[in-house]
N, C-alpha and C. Protein backbone atom coordinates (compact mmCIF):
# COMPACT_ATOMS: atom_id res chain seq x y z
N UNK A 1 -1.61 6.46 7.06
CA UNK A 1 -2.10 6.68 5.72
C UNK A 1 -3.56 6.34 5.64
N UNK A 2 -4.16 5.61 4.43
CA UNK A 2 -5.47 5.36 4.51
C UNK A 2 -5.41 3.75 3.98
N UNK A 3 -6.90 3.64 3.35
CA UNK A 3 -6.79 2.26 2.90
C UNK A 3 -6.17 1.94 1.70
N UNK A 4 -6.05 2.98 0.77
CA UNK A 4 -5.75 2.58 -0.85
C UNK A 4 -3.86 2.85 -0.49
N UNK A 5 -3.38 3.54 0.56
CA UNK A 5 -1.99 3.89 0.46
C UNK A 5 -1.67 2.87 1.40
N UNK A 6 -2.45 2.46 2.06
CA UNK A 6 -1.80 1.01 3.14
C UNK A 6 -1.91 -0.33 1.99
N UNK A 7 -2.73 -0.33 1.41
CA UNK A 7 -2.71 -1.54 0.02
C UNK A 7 -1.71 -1.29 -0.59
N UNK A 8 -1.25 -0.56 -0.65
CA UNK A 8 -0.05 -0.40 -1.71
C UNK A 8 1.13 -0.78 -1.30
N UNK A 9 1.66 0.09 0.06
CA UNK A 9 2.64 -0.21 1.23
C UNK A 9 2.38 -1.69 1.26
N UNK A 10 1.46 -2.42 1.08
CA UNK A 10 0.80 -4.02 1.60
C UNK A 10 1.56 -4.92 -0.02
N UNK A 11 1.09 -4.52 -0.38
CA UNK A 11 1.58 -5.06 -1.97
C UNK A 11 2.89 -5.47 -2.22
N UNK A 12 3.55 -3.74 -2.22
CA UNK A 12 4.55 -3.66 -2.38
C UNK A 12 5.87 -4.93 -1.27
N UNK A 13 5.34 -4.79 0.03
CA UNK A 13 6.21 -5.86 0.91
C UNK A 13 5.76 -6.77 0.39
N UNK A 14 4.76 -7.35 0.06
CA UNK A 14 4.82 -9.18 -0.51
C UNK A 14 5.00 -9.52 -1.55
N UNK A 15 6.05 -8.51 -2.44
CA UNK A 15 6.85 -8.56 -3.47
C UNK A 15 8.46 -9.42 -2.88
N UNK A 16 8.69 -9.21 -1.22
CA UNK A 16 9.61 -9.69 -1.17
C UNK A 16 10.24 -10.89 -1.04
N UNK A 17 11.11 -11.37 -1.62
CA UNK A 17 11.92 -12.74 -1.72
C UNK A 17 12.25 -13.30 -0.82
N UNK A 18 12.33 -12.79 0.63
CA UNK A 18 13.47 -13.59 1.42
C UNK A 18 12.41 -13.16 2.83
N UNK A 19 12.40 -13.52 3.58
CA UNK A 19 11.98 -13.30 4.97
C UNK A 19 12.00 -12.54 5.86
N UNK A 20 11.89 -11.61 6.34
CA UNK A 20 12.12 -10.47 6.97
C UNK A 20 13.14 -11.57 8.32
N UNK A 21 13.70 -11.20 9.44
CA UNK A 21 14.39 -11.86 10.46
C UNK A 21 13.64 -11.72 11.79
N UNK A 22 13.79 -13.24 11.85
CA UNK A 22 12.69 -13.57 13.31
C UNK A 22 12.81 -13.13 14.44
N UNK A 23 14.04 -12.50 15.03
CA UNK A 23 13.96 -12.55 16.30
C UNK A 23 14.10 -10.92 16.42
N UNK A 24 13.91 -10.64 17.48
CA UNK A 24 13.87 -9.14 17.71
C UNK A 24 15.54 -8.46 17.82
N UNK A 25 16.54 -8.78 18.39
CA UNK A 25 17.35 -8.19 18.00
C UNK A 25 18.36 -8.62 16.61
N UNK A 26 17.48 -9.36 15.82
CA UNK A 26 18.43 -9.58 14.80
C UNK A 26 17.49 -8.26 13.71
N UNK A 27 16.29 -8.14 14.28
CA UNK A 27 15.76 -7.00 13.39
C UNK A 27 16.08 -5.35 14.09
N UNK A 28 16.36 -5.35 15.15
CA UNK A 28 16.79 -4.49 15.21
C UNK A 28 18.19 -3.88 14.77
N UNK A 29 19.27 -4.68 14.63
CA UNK A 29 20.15 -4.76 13.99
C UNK A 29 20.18 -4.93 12.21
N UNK A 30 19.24 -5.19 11.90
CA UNK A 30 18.55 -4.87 10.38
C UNK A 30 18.63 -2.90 10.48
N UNK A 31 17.52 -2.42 12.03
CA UNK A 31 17.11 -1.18 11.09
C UNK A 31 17.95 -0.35 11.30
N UNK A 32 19.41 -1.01 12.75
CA UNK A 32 19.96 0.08 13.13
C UNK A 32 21.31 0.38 11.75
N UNK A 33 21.29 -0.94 11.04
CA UNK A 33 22.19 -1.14 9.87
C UNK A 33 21.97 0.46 8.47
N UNK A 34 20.12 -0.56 8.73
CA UNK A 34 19.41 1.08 7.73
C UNK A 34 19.70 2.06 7.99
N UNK A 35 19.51 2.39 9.01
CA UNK A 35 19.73 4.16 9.73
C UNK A 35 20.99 4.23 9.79
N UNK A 36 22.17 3.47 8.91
CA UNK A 36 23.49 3.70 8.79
C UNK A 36 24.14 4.15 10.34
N UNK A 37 24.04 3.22 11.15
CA UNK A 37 24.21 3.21 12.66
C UNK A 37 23.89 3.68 13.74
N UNK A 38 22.68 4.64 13.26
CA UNK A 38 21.89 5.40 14.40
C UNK A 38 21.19 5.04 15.40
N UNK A 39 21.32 4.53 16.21
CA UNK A 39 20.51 4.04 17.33
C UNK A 39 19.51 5.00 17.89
N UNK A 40 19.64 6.36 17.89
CA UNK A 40 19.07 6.94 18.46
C UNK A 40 17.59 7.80 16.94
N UNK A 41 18.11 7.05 15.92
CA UNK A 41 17.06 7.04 14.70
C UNK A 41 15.97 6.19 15.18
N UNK A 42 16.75 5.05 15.44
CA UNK A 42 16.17 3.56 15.34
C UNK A 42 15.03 4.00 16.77
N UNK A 43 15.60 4.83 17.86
CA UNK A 43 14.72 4.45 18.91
C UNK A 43 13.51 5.60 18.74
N UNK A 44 13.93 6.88 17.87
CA UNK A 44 12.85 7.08 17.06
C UNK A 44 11.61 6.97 16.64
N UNK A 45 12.13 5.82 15.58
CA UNK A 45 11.18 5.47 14.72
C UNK A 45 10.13 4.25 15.38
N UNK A 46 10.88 3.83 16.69
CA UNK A 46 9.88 2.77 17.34
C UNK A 46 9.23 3.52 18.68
N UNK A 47 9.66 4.41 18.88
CA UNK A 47 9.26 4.96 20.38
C UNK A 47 9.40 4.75 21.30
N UNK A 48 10.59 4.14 21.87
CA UNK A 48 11.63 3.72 22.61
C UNK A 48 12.78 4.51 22.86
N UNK A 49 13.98 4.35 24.02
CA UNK A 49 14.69 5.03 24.22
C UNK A 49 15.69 4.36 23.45
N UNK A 50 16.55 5.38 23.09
CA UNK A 50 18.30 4.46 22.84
C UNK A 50 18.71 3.51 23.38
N UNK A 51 18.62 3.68 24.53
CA UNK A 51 19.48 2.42 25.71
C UNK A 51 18.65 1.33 25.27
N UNK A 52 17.33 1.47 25.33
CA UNK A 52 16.30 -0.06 24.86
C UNK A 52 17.07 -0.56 23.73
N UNK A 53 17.39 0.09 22.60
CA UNK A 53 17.74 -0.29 21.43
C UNK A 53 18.94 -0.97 21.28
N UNK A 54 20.27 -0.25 22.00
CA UNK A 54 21.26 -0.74 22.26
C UNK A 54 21.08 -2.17 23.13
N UNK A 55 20.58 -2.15 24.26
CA UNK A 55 20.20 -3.30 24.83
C UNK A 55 19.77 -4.54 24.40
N UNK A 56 18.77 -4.39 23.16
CA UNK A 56 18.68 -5.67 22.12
C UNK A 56 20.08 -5.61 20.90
N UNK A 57 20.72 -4.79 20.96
CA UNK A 57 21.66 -5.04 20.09
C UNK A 57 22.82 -5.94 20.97
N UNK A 58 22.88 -5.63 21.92
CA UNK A 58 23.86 -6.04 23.06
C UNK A 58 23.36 -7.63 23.13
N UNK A 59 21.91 -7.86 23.49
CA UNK A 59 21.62 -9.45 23.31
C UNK A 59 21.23 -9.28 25.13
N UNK A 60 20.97 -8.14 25.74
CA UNK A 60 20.27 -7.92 26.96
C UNK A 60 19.04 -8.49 27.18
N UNK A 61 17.83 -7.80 26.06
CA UNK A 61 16.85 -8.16 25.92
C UNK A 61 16.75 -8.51 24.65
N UNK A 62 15.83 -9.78 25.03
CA UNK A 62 15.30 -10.53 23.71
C UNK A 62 13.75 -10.53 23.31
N UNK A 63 13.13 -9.88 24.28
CA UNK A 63 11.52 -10.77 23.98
C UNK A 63 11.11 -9.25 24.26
N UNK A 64 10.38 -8.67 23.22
CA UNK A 64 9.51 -7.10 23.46
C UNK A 64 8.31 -7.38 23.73
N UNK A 65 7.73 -6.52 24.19
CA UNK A 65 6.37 -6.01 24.61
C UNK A 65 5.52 -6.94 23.27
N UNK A 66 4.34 -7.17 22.94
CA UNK A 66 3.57 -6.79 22.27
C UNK A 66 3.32 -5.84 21.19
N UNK A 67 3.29 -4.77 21.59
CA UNK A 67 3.45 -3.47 20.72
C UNK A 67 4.69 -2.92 20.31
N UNK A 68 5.67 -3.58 20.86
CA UNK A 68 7.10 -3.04 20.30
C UNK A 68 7.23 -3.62 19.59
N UNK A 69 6.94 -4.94 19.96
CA UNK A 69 7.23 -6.01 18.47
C UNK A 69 6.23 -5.99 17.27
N UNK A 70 5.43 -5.64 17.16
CA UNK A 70 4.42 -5.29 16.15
C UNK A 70 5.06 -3.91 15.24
N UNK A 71 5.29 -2.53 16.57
CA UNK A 71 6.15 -1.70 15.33
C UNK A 71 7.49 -2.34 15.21
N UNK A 72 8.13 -3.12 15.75
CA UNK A 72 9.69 -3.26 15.43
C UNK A 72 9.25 -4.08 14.09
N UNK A 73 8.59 -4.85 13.34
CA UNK A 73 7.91 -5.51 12.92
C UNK A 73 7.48 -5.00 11.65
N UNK A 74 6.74 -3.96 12.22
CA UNK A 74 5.65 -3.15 10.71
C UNK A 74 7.68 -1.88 10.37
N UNK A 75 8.52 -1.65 10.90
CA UNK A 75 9.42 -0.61 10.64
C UNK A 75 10.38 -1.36 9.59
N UNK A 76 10.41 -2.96 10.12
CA UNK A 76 11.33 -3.60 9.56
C UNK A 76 10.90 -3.78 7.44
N UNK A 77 9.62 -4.26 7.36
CA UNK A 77 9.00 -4.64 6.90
C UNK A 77 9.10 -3.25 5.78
N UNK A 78 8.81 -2.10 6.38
CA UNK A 78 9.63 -0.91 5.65
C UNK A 78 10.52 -0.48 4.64
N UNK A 79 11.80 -1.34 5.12
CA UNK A 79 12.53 -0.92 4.68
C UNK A 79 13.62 -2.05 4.00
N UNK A 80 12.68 -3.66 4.04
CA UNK A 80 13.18 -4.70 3.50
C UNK A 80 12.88 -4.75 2.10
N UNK A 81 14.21 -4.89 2.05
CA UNK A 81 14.22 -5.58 0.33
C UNK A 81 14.12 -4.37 -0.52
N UNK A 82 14.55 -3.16 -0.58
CA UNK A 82 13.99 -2.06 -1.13
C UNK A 82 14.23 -1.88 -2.96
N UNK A 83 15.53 -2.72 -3.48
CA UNK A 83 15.26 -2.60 -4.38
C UNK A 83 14.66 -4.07 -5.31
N UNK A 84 13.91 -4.78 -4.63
CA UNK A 84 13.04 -6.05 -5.16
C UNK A 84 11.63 -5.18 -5.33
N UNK A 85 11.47 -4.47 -4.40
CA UNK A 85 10.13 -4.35 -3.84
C UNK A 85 10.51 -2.68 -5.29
N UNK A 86 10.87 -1.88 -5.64
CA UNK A 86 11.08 -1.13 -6.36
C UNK A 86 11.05 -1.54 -7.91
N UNK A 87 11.71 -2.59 -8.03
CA UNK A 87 11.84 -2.94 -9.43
C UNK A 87 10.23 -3.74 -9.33
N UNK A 88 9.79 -4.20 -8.86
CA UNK A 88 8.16 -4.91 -8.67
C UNK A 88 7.36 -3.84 -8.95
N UNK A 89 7.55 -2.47 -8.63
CA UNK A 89 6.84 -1.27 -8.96
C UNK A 89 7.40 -0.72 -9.95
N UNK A 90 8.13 -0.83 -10.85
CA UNK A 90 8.53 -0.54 -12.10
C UNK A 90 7.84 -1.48 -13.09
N UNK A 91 8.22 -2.90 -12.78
CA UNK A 91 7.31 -3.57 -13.80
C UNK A 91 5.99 -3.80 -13.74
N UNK A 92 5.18 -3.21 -12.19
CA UNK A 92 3.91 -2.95 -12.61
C UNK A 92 3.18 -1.67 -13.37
N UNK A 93 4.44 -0.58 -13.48
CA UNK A 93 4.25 0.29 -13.69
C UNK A 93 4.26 0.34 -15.63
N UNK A 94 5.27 -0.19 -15.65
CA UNK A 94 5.81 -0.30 -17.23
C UNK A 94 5.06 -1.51 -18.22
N UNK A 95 4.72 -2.77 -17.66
CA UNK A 95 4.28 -3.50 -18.68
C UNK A 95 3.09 -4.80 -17.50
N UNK A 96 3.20 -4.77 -15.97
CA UNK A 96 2.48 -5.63 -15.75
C UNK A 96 1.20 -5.33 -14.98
N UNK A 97 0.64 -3.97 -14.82
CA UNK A 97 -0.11 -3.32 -14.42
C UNK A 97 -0.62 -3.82 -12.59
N UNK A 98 -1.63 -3.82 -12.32
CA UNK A 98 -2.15 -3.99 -11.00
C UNK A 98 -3.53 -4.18 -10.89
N UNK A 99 -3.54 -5.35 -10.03
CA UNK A 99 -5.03 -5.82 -9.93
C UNK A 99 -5.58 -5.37 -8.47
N UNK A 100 -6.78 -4.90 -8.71
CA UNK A 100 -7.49 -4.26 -7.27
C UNK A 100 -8.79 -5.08 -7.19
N UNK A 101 -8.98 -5.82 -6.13
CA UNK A 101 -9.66 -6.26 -5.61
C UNK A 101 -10.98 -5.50 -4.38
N UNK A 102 -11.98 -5.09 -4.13
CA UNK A 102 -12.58 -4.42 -3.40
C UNK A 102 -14.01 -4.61 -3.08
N UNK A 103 -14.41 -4.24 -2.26
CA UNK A 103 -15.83 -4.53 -1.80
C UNK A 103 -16.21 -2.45 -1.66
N UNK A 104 -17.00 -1.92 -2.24
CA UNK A 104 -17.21 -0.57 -1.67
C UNK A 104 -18.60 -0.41 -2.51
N UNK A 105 -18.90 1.06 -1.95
CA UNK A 105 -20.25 1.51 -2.74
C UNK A 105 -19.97 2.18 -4.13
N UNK A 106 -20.63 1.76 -4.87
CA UNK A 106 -20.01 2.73 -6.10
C UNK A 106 -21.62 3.53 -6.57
N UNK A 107 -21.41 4.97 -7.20
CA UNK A 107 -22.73 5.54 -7.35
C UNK A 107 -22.21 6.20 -8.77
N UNK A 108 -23.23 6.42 -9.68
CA UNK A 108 -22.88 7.04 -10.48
C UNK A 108 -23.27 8.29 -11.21
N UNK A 109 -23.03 9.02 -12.00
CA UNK A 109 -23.99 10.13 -12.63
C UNK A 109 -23.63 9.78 -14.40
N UNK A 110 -24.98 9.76 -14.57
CA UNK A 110 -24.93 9.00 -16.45
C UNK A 110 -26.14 9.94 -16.72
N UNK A 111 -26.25 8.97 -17.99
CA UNK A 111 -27.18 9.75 -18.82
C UNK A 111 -28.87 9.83 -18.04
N UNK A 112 -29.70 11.11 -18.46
CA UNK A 112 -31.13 11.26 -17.95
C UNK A 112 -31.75 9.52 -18.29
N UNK A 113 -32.55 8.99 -17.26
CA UNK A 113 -33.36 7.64 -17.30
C UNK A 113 -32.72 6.57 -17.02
N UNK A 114 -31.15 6.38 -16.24
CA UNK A 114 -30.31 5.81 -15.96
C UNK A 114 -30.63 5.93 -14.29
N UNK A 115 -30.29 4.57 -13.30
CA UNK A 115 -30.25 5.15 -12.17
C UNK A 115 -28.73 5.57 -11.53
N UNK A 116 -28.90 6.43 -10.57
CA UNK A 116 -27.36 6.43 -10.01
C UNK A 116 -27.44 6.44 -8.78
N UNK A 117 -28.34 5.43 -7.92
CA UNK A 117 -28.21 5.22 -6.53
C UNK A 117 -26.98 4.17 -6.79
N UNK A 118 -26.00 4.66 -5.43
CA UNK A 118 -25.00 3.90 -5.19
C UNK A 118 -25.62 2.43 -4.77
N UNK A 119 -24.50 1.48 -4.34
CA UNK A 119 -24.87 0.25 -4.32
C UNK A 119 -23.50 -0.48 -4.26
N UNK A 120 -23.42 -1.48 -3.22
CA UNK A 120 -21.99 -1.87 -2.61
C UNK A 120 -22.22 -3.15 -3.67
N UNK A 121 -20.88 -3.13 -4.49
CA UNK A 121 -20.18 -4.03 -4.85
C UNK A 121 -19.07 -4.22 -4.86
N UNK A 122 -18.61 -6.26 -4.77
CA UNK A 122 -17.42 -6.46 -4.95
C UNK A 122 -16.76 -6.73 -6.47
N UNK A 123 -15.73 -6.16 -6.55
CA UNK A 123 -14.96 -5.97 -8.11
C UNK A 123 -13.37 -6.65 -7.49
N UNK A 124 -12.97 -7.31 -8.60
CA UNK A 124 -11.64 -7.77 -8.79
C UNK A 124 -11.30 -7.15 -10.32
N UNK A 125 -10.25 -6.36 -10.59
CA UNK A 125 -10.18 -5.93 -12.02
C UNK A 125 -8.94 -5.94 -11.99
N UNK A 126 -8.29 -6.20 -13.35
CA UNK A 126 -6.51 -5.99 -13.68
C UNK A 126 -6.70 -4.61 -14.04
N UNK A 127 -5.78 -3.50 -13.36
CA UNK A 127 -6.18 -1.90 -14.24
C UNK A 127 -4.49 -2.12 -14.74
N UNK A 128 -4.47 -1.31 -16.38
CA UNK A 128 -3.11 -1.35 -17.00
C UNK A 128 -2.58 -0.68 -16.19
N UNK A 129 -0.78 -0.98 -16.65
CA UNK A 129 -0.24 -0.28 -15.93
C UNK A 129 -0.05 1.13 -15.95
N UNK A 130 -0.66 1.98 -17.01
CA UNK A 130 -0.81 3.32 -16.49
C UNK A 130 -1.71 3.93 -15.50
N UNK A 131 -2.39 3.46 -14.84
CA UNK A 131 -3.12 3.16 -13.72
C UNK A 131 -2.09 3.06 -12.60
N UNK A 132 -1.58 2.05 -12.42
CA UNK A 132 -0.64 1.78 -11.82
C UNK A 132 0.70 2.72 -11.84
N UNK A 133 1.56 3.15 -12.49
CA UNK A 133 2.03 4.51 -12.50
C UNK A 133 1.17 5.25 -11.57
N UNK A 134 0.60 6.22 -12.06
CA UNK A 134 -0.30 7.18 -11.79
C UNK A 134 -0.51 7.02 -10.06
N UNK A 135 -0.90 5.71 -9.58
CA UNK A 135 -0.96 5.72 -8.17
C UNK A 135 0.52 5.86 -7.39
N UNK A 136 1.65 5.32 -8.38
CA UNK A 136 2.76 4.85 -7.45
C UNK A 136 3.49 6.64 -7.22
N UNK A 137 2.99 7.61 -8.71
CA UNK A 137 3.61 8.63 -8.53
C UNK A 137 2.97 9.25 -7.02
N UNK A 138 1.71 9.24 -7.39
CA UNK A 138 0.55 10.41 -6.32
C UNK A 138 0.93 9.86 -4.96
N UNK A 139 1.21 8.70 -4.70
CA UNK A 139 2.13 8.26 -3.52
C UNK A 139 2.84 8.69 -2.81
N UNK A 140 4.12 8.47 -4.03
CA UNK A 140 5.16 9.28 -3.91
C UNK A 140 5.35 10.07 -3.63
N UNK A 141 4.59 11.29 -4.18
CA UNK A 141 4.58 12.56 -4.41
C UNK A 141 3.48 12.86 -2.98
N UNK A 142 3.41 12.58 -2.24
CA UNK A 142 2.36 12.85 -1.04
C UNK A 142 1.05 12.93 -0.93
N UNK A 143 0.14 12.04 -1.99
CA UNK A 143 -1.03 12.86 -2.46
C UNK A 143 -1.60 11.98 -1.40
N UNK A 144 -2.82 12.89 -0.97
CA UNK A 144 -3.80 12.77 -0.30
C UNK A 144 -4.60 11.25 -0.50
N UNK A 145 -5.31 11.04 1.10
CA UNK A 145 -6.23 9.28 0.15
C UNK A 145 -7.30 9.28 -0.55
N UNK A 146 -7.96 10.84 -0.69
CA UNK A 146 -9.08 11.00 -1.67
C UNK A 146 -8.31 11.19 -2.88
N UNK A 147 -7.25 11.68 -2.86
CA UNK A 147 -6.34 11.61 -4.59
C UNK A 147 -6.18 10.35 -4.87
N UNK A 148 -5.41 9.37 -4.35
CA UNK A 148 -5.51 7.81 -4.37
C UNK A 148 -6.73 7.31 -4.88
N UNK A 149 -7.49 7.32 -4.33
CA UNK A 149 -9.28 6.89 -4.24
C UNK A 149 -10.07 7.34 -6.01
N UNK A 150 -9.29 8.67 -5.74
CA UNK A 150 -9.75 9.67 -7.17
C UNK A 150 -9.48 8.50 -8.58
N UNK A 151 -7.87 8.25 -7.98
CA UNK A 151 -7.07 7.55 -9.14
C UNK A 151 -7.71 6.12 -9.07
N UNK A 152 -8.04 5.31 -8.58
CA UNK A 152 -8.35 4.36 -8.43
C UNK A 152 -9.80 4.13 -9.49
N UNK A 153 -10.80 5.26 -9.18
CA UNK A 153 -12.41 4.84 -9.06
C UNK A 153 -12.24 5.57 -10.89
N UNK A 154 -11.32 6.56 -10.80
CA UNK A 154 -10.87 7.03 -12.75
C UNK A 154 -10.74 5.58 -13.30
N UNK A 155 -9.44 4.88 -12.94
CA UNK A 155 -9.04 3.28 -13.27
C UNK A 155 -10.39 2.19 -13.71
N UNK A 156 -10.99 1.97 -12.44
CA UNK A 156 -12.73 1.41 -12.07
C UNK A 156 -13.19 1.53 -13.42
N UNK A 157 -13.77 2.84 -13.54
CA UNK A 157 -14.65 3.56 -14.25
C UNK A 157 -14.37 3.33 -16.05
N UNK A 158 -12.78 3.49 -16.33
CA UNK A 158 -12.51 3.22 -17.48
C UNK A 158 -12.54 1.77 -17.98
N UNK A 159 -12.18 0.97 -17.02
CA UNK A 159 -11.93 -0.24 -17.42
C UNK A 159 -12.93 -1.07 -17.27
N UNK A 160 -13.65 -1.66 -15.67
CA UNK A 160 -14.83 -2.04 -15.41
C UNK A 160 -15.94 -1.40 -16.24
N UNK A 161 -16.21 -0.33 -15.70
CA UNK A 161 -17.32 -0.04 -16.18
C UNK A 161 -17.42 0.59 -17.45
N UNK A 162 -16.81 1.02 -18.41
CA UNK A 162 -16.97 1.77 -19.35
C UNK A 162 -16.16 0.71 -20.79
N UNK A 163 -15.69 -0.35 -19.58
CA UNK A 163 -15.02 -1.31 -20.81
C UNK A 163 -13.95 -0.50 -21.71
N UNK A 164 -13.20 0.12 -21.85
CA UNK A 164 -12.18 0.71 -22.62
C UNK A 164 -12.74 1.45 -23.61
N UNK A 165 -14.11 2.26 -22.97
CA UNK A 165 -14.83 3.08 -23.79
C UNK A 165 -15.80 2.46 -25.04
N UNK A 166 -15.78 1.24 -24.82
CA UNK A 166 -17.08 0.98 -25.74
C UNK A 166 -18.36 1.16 -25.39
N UNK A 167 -18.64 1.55 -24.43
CA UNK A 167 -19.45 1.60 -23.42
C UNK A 167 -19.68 2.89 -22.73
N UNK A 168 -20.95 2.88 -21.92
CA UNK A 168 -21.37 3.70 -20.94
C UNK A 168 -20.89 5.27 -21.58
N UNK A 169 -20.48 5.79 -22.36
CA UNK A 169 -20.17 7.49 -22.72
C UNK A 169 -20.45 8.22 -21.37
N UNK A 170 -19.94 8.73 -21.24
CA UNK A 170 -20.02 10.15 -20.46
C UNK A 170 -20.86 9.89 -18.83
N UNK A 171 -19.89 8.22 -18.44
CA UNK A 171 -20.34 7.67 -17.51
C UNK A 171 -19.67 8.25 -16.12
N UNK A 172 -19.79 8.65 -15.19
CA UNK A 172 -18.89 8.85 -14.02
C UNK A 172 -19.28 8.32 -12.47
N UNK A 173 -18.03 7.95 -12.05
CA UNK A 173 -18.34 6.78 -11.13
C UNK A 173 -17.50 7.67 -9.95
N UNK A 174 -18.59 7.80 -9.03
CA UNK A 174 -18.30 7.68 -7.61
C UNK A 174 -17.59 6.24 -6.83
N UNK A 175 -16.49 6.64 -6.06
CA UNK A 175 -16.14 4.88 -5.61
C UNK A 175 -15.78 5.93 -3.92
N UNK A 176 -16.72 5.38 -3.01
CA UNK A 176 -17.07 6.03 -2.02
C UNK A 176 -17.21 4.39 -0.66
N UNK A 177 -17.34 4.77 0.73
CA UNK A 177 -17.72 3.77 1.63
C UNK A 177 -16.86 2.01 1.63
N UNK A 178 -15.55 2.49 1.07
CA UNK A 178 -14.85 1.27 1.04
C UNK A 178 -14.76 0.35 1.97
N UNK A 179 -15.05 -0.90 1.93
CA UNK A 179 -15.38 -1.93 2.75
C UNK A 179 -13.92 -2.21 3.08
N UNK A 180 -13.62 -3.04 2.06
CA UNK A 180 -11.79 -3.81 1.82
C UNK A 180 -11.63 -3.35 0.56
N UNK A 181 -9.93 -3.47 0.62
CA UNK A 181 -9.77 -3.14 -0.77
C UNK A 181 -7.79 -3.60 -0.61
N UNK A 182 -7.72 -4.35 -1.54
CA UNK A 182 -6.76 -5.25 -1.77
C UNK A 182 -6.19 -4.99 -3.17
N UNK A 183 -4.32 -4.97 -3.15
CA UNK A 183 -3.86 -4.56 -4.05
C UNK A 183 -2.80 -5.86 -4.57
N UNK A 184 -2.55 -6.36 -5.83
CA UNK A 184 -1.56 -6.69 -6.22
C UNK A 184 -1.22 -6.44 -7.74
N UNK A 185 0.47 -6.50 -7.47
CA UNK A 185 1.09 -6.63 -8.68
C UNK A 185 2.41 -7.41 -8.86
């Protein structure tokens, strides 16, 4: 994905309650549970053969690679807790909105005698939760990370900078060259 759809994916897991499971075949036995017994899903989704998979289910092997354990790891992390991590995106969606944190360039186009050279700043802002909606649908719905980005720097623009429209009229904000950019709700 990109940075604003990996913040989100990021968010959304540290909504969860309980611990993901430490050892490698007790998580593999987590995803082969998910994939409603598929082993050959499971070896899939990590890039591994079946037999590997079965083999930590068996209690053969215990200790992965480096990189297996990082995706066995980032797959698990997936698909934990799905309806904590769901209802956390409902109530940011419905009444507790989402705060974005970021370092990027922002540039703008305003009124004649105004400047609009960009210029990297860091912003922490609560955007309501129709903001929040709006990203979780375009998500959902497959949108691109300049659609994300789109939705985000709209959010920015109304709230930061335009203050809930008391402000700035017919202000528009580029949010371009993202440094970091950090999501919670």
């Amino acid at each position: 994905m990109g940075i604003i759809g990996d913040s989100l994916d990021k968010a959304a897991a540290n909504t969860a309650t309980r611990p993901i499971p430490k050892s490698a075949p007790a998580q593999m036995r987590f995803l082969v549970k998910s994939e409603k017994g598929s082993t050959r899903a499971v070896a899939g989704r990590l890039g591994v053969t079946q037999r590997t998979v079965e083999r930590y289910l068996k209690g053969q092997l215990r200790r992965p690679r480096a990189e297996l354990a990082a995706r066995l790891e980032r797959e698990v992390r997936k698909d934990w807790q799905p309806r904590v991590r769901g209802r956390a995106k409902k109530r940011a969606a419905s009444s507790g909105g989402i705060v974005i944190e970021t370092r990027a360039r922002f540039g703008f186009t305003a009124a004649p005698g105004s400047t609009d050279d960009g210029r990297m700043r860091r912003i922490t802002q609560h955007l309501p939760p129709a903001y929040a909606a709006r990203l979780f649908d375009a998500q959902a719905a497959g949108a691109t990370e300049q659609q994300l980005q789109r939705i985000a720097a709209e959010g920015l623009q109304e709230i930061y900078f335009k203050d809930r429209g008391r402000r700035a009229d017919g202000l528009e904000v580029e949010f371009t060259d993202i440094d970091y950019l950090e999501l919670d709700f």
